[in-house]
C-alpha atoms as a PDB file:
ATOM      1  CA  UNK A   1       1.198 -86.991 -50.717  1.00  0.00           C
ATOM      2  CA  UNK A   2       2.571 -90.427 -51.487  1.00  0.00           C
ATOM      3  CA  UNK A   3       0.831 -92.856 -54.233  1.00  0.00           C
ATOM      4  CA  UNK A   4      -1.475 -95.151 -53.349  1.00  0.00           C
ATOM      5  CA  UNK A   5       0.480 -98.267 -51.702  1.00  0.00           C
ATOM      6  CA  UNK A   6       1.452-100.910 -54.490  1.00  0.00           C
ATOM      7  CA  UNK A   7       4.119-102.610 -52.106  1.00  0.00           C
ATOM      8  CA  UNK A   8       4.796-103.193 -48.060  1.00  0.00           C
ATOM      9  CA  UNK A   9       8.668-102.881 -49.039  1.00  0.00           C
ATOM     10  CA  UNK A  10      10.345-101.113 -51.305  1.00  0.00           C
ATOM     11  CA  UNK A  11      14.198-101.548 -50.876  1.00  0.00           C
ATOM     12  CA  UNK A  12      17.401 -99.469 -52.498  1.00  0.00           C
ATOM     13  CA  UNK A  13      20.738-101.612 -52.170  1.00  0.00           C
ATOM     14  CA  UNK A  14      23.302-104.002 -52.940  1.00  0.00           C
ATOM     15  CA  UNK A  15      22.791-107.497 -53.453  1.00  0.00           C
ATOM     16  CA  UNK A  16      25.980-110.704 -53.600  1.00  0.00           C
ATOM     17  CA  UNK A  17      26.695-113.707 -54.273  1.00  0.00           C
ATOM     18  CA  UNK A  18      28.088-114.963 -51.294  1.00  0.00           C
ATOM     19  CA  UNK A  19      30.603-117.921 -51.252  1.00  0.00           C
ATOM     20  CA  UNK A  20      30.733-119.765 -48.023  1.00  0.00           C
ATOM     21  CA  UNK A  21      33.274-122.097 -46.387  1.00  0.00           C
ATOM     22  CA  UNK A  22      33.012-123.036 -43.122  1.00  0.00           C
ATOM     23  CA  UNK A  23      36.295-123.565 -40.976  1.00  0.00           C
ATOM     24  CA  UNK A  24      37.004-125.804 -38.283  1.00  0.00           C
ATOM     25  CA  UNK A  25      38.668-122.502 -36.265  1.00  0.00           C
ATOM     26  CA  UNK A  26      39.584-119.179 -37.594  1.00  0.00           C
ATOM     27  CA  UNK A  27      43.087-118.952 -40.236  1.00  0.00           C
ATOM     28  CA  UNK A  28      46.340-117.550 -38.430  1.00  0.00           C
ATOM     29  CA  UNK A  29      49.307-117.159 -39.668  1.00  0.00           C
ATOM     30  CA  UNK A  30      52.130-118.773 -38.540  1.00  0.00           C
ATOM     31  CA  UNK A  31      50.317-121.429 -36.596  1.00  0.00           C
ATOM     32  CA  UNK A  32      48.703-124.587 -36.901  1.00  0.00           C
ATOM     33  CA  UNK A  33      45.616-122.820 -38.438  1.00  0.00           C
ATOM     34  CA  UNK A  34      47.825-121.626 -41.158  1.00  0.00           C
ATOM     35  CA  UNK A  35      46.714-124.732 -43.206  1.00  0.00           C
ATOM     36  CA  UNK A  36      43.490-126.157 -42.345  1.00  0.00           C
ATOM     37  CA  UNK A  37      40.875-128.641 -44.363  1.00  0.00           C
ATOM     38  CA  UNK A  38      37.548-126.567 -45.383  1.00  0.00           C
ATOM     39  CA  UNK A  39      34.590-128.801 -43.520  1.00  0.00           C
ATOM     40  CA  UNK A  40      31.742-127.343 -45.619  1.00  0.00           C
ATOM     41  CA  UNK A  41      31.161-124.958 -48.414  1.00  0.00           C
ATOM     42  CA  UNK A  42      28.321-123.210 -50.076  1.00  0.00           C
ATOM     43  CA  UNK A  43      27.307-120.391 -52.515  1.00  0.00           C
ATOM     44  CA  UNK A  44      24.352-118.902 -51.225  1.00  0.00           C
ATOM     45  CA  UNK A  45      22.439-115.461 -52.592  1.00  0.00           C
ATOM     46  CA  UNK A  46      22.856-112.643 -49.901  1.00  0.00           C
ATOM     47  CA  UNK A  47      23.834-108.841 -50.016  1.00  0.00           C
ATOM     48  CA  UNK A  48      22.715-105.985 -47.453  1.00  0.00           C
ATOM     49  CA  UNK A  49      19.156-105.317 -49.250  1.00  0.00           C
ATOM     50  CA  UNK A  50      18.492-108.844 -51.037  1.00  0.00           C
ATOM     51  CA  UNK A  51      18.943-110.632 -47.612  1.00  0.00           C
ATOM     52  CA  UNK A  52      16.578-107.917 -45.795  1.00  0.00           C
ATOM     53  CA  UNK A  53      13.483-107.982 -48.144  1.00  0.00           C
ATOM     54  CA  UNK A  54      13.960-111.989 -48.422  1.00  0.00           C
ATOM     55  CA  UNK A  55      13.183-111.959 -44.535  1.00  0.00           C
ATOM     56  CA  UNK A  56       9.772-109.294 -45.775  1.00  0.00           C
ATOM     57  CA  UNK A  57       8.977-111.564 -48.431  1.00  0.00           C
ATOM     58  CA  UNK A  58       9.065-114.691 -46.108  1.00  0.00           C
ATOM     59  CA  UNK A  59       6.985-113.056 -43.655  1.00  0.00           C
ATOM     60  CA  UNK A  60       4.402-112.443 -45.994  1.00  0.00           C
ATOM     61  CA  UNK A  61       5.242-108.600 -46.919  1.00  0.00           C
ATOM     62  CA  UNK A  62       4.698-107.457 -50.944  1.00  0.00           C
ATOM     63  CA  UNK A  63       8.596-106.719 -51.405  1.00  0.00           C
ATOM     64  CA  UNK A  64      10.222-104.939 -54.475  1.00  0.00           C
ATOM     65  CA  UNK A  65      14.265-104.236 -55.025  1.00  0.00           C
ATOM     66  CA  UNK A  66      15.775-101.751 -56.600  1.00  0.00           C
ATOM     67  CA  UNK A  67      19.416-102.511 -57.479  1.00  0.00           C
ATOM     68  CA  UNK A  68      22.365-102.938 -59.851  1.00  0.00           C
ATOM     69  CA  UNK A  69      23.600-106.570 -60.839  1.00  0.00           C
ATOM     70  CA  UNK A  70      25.766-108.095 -63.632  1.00  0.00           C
ATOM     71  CA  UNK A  71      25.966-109.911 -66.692  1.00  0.00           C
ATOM     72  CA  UNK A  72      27.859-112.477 -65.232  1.00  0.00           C
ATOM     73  CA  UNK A  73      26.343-116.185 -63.969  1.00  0.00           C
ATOM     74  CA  UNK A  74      26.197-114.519 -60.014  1.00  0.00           C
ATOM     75  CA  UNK A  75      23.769-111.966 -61.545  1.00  0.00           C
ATOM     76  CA  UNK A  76      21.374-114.369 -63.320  1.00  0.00           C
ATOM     77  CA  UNK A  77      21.672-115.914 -59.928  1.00  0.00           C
ATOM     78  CA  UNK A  78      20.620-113.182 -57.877  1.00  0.00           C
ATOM     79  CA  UNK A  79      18.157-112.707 -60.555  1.00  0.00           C
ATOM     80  CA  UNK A  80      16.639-116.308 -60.455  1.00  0.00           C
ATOM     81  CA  UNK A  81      16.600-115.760 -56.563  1.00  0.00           C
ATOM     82  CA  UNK A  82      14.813-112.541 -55.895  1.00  0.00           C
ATOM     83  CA  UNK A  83      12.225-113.830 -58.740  1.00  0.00           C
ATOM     84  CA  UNK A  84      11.885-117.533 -56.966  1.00  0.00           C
ATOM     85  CA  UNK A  85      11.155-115.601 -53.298  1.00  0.00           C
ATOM     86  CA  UNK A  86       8.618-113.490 -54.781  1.00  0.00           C
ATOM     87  CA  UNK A  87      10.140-110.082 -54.389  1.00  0.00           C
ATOM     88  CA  UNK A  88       9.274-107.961 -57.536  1.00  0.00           C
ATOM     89  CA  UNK A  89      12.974-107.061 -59.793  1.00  0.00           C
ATOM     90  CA  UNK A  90      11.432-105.952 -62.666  1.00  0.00           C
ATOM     91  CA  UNK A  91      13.080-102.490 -62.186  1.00  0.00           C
ATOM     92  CA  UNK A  92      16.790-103.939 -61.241  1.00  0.00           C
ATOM     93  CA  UNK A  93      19.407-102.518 -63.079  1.00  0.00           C
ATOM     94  CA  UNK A  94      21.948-105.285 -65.099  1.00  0.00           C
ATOM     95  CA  UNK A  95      25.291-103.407 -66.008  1.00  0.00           C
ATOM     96  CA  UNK A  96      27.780-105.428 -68.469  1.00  0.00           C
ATOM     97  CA  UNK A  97      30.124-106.172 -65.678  1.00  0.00           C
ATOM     98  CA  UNK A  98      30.590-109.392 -62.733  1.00  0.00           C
ATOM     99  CA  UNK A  99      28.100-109.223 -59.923  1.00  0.00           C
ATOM    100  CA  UNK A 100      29.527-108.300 -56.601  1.00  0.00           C
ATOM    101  CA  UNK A 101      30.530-110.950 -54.410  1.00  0.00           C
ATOM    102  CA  UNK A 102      32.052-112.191 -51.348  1.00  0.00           C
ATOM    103  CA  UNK A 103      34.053-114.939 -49.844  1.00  0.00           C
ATOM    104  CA  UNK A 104      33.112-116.291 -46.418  1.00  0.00           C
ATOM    105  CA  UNK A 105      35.036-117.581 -43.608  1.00  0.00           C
ATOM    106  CA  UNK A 106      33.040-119.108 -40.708  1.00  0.00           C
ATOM    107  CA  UNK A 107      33.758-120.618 -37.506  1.00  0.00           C
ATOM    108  CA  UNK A 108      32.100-123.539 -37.613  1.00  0.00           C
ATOM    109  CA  UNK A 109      32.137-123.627 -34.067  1.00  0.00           C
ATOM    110  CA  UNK A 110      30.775-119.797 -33.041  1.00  0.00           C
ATOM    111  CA  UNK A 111      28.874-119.188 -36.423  1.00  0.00           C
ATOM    112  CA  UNK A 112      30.869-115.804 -36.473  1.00  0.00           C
ATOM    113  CA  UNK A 113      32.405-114.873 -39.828  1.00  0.00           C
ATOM    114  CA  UNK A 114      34.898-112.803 -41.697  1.00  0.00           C
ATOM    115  CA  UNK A 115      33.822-111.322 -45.202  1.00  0.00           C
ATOM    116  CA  UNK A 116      35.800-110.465 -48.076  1.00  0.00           C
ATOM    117  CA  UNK A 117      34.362-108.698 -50.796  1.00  0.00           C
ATOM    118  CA  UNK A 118      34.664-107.316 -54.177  1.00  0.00           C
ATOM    119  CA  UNK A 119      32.102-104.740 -56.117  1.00  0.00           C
ATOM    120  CA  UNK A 120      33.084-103.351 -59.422  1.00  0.00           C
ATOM    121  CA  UNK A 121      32.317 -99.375 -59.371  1.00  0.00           C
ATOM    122  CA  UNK A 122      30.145 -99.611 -62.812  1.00  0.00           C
ATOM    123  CA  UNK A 123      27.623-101.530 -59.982  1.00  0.00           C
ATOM    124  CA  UNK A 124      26.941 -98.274 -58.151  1.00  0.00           C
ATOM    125  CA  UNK A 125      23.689 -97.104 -58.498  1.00  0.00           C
ATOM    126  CA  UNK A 126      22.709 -93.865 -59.890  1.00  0.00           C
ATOM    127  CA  UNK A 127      20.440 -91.197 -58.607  1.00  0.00           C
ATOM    128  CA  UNK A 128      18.278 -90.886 -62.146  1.00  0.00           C
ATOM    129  CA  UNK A 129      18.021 -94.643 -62.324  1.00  0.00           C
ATOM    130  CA  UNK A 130      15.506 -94.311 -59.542  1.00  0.00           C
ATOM    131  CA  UNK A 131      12.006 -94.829 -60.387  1.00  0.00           C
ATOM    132  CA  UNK A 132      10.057 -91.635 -58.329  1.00  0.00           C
ATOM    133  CA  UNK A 133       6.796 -93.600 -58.782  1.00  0.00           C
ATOM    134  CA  UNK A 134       7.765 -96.497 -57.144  1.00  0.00           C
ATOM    135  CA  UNK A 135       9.247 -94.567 -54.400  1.00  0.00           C
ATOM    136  CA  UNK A 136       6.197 -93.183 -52.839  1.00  0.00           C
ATOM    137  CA  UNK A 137       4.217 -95.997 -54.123  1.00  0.00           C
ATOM    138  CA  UNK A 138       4.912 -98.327 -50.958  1.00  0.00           C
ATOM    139  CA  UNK A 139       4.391 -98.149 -46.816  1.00  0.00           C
ATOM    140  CA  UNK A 140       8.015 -98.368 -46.281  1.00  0.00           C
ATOM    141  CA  UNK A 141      11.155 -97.492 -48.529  1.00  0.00           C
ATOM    142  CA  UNK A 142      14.160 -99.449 -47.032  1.00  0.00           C
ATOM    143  CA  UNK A 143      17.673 -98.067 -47.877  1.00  0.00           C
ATOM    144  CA  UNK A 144      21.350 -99.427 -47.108  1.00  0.00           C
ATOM    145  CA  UNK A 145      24.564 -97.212 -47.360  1.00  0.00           C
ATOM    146  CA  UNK A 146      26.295 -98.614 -50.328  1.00  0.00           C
ATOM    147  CA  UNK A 147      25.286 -96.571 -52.575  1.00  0.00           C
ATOM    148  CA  UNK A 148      24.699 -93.180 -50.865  1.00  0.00           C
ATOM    149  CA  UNK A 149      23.765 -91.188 -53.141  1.00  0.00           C
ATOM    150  CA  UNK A 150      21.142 -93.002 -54.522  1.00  0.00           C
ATOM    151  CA  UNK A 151      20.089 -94.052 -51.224  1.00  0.00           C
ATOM    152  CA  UNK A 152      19.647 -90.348 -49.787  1.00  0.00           C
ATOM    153  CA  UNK A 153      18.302 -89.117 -52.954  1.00  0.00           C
ATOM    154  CA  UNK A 154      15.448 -91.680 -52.725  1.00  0.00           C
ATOM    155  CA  UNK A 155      14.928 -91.162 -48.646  1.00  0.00           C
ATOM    156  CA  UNK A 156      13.942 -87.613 -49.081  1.00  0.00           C
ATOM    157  CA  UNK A 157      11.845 -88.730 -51.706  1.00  0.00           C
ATOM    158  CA  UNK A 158      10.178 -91.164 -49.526  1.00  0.00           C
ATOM    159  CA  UNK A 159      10.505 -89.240 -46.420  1.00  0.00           C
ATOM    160  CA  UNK A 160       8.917 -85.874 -48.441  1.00  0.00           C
ATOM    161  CA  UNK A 161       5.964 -88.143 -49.242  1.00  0.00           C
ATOM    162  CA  UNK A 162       5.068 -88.802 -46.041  1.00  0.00           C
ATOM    163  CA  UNK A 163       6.560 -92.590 -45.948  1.00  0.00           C
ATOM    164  CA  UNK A 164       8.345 -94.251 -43.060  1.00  0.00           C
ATOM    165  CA  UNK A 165      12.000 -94.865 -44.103  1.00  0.00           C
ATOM    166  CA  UNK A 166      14.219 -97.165 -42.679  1.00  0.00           C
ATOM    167  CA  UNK A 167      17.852 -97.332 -42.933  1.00  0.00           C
ATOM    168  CA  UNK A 168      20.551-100.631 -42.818  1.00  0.00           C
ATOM    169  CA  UNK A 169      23.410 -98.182 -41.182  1.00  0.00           C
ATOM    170  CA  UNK A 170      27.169-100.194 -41.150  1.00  0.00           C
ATOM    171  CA  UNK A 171      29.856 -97.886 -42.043  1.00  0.00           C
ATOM    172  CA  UNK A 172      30.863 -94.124 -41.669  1.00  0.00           C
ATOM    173  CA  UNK A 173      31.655 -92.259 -44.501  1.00  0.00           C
ATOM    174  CA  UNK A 174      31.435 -88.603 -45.374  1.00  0.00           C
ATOM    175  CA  UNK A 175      28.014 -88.905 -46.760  1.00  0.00           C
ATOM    176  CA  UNK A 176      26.497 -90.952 -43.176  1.00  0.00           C
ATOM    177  CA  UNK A 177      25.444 -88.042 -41.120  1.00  0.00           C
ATOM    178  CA  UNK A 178      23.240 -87.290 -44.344  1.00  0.00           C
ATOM    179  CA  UNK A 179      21.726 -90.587 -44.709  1.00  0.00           C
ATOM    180  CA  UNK A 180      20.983 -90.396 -41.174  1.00  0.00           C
ATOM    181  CA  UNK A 181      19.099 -87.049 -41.678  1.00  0.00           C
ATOM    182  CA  UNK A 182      17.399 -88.216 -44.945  1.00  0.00           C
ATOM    183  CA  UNK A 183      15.940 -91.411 -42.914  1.00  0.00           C
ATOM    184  CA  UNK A 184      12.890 -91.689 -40.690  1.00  0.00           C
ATOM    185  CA  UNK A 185      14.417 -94.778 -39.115  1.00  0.00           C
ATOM    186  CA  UNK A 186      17.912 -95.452 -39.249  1.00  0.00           C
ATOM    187  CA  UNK A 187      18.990 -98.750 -37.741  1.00  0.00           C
ATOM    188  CA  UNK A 188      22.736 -98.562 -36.861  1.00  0.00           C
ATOM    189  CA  UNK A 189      25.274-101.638 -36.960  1.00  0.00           C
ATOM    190  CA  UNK A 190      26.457-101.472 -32.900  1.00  0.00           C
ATOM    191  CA  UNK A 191      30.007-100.941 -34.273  1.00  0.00           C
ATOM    192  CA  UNK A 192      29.257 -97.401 -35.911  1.00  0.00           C
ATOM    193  CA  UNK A 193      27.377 -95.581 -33.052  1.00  0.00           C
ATOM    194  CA  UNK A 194      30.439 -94.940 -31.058  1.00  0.00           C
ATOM    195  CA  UNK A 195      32.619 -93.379 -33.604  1.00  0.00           C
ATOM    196  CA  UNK A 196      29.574 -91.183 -34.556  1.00  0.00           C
ATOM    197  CA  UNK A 197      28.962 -90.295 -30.914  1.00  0.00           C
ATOM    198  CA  UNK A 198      31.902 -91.131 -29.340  1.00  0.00           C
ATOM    199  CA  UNK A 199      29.854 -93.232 -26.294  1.00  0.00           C
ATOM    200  CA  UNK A 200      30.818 -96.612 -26.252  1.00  0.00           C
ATOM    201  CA  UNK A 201      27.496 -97.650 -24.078  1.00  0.00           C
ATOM    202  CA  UNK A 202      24.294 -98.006 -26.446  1.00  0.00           C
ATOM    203  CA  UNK A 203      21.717 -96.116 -24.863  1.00  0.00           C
ATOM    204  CA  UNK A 204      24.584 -92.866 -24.298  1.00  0.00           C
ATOM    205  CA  UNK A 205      25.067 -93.198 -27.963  1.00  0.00           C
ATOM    206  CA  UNK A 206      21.409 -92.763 -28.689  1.00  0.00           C
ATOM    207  CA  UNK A 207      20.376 -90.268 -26.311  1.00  0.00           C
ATOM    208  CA  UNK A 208      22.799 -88.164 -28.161  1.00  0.00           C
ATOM    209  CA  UNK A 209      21.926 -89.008 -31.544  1.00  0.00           C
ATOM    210  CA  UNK A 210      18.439 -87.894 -30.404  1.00  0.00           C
ATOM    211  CA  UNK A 211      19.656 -84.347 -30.253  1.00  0.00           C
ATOM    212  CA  UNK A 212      19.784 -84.560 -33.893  1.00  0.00           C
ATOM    213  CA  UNK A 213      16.986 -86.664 -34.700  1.00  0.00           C
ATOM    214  CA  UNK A 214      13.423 -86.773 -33.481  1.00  0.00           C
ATOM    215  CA  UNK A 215      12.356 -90.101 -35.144  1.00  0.00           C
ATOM    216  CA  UNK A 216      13.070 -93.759 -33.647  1.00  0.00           C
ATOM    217  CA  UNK A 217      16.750 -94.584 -33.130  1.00  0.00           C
ATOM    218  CA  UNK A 218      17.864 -98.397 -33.355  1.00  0.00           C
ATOM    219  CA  UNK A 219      21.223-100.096 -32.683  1.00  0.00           C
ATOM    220  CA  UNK A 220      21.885-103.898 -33.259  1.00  0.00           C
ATOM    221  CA  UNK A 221      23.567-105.887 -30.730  1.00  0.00           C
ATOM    222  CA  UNK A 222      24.874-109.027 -32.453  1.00  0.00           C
ATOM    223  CA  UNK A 223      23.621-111.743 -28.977  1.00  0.00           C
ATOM    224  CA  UNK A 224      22.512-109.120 -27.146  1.00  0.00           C
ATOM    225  CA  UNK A 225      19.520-107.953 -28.966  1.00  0.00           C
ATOM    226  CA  UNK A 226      18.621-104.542 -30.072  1.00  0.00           C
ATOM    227  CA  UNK A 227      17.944-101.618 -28.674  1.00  0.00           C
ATOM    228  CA  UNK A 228      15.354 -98.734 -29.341  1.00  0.00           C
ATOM    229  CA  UNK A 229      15.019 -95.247 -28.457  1.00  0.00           C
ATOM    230  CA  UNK A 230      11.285 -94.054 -29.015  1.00  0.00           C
ATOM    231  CA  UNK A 231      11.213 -90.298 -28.289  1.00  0.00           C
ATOM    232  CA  UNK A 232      12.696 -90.609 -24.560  1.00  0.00           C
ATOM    233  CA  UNK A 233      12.225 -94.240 -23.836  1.00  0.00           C
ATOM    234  CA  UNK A 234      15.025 -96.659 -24.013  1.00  0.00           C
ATOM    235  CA  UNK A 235      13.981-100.431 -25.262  1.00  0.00           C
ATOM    236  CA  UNK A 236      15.399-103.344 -25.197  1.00  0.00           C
ATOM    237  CA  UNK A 237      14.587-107.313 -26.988  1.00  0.00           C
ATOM    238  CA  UNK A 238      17.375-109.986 -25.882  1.00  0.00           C
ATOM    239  CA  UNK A 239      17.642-111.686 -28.983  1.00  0.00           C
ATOM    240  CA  UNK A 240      16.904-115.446 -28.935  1.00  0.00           C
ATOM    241  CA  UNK A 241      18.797-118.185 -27.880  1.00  0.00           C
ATOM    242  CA  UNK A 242      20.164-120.082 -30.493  1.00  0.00           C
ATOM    243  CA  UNK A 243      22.925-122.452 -31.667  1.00  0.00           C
ATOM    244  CA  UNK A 244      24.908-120.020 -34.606  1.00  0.00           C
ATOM    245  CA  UNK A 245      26.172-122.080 -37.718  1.00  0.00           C
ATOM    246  CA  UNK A 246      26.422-119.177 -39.646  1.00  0.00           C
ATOM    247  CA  UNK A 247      26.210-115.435 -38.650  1.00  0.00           C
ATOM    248  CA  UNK A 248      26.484-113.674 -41.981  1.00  0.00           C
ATOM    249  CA  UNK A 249      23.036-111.650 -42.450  1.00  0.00           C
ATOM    250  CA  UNK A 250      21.780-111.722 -39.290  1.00  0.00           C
ATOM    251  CA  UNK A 251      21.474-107.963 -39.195  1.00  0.00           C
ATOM    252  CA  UNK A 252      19.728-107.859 -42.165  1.00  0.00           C
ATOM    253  CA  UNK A 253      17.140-110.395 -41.286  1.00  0.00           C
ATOM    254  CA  UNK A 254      16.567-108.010 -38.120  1.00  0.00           C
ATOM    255  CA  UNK A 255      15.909-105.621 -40.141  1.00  0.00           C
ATOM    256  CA  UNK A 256      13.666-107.373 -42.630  1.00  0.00           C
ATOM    257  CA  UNK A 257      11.568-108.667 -39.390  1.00  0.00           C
ATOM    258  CA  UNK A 258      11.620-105.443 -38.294  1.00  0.00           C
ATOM    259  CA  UNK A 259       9.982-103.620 -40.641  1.00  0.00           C
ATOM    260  CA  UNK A 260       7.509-106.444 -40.882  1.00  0.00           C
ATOM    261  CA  UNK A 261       6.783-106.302 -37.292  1.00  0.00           C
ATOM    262  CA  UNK A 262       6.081-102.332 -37.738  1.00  0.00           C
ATOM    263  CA  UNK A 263       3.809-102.540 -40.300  1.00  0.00           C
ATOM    264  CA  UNK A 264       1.435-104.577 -38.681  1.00  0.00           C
ATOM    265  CA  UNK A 265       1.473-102.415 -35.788  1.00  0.00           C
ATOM    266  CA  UNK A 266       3.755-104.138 -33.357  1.00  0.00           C
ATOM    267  CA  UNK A 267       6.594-101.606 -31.632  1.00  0.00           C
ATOM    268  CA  UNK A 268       7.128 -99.469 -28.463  1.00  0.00           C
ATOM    269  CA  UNK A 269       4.064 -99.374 -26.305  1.00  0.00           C
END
């Protein structure tokens, strides 16, 4: 039996500082692009789980995150910013090391991006630095899969309790197939599903994931929308039409919006 419901959101995950410049066209070597003049650049607070429960905490949702940052500016930053969005940090985790970050190139013309990262390992977060209290104490635990460990330790937790957990699902590692298990939700990246499946078509890929799990099954399509399976019906929402400056996050403000739109009842009919 889960606690009685302090929080809409509570969300496991990583967090960056995220240093944008945005490109006229993409680099390439040994072309005209090898050199090029940066036409804009930002630093701007982001990371899988920071950038979903800002899109909660704008919508109105009572958000809380559970992470690791540094001692370094980038982690006051990150700090500052969770606290000025009004998403509860009071349990984040500060380890004597730099904040993980990334460097952004975007096409200024498409909006798409290329990220490179860096995360120091003393960042990862461990399964007893999770607070079992606060796990059950919400309507939805939210988990990424950057730490998965911590992240699968804290689904069953949630999942035991009787709360809906969702899942931000971008990578395959040895550990995915048990995140996948541990989740009620798990939201898939629309690059992962066909390695896992081996179906390159979206709805294929999730009618065979369904053979494995009985909850909802969601895959992001970048322009194209999503796509739900909801026992044996397939959904799908075009996503809107809009003018891309900057593409970085979008997934996660899906999935932010998502669990919003959930928890006040919206979903498959």
């Amino acid at each position: 039996m889960s606690s009685p419901a302090i929080w809409d959101v509570v969300g496991i995950g990583a967090n960056s500082v995220d240093y944008v410049y945005r490109l006229p066209a993409y680099p390439e070597p040994d072309s005209p692009n090898a050199k090029m003049r940066i036409s804009n650049h930002s630093i701007s607070c982001g990371g899988q789980m920071a950038t979903a429960l800002s899109t909660c905490a704008a919508l109105g949702l009572r958000a809380k995150y559970i992470g690791a940052t540094g001692t370094d500016d980038n982690g006051r930053r990150i700090r500052d910013e969770l606290a000025q969005r009004d998403i509860d940090s009071t349990d984040v985790v500060i380890r004597d090391t730099a904040n993980q970050f990334a460097i952004i190139l975007v096409d200024e013309h498409s909006g798409e991006r290329i990220v490179m990262w860096d995360r120091d390992e003393r960042l990862a977060l461990r399964t007893r630095e999770l607070p079992p209290e606060l796990l059950t104490a919400t309507r939805v635990l939210h988990v990424d899969d950057v730490d998965q460990a911590a992240a699968i330790a804290a689904a069953r937790i949630g999942r035991e309790a009787g709360i809906q957990v969702t899942s931000d699902i971008d990578r395959i590692t040895e550990r995915t197939e048990d995140l996948i298990a541990a989740v009620t939700i798990p939201i898939f990246a629309e690059h992962v599903t066909p390695t896992l499946t081996g179906e390159a078509d979206p709805e294929s890929a999730l009618r065979k994931l369904r053979r494995r799990h009985d909850g909802w099954l969601c895959i992001t399509l970048g322009s194209r929308g999503a796509v739900l399976l909801d026992g044996d019906r397939l959904h799908h929402v075009p996503a809107f039409r809009v003018e891309a400056v900057d593409t970085t996050g979008a997934g996660d403000v899906f999935r932010g919006a998502f669990i919003c739109a959930m928890l006040r009842g919206y979903g498959p009919a």
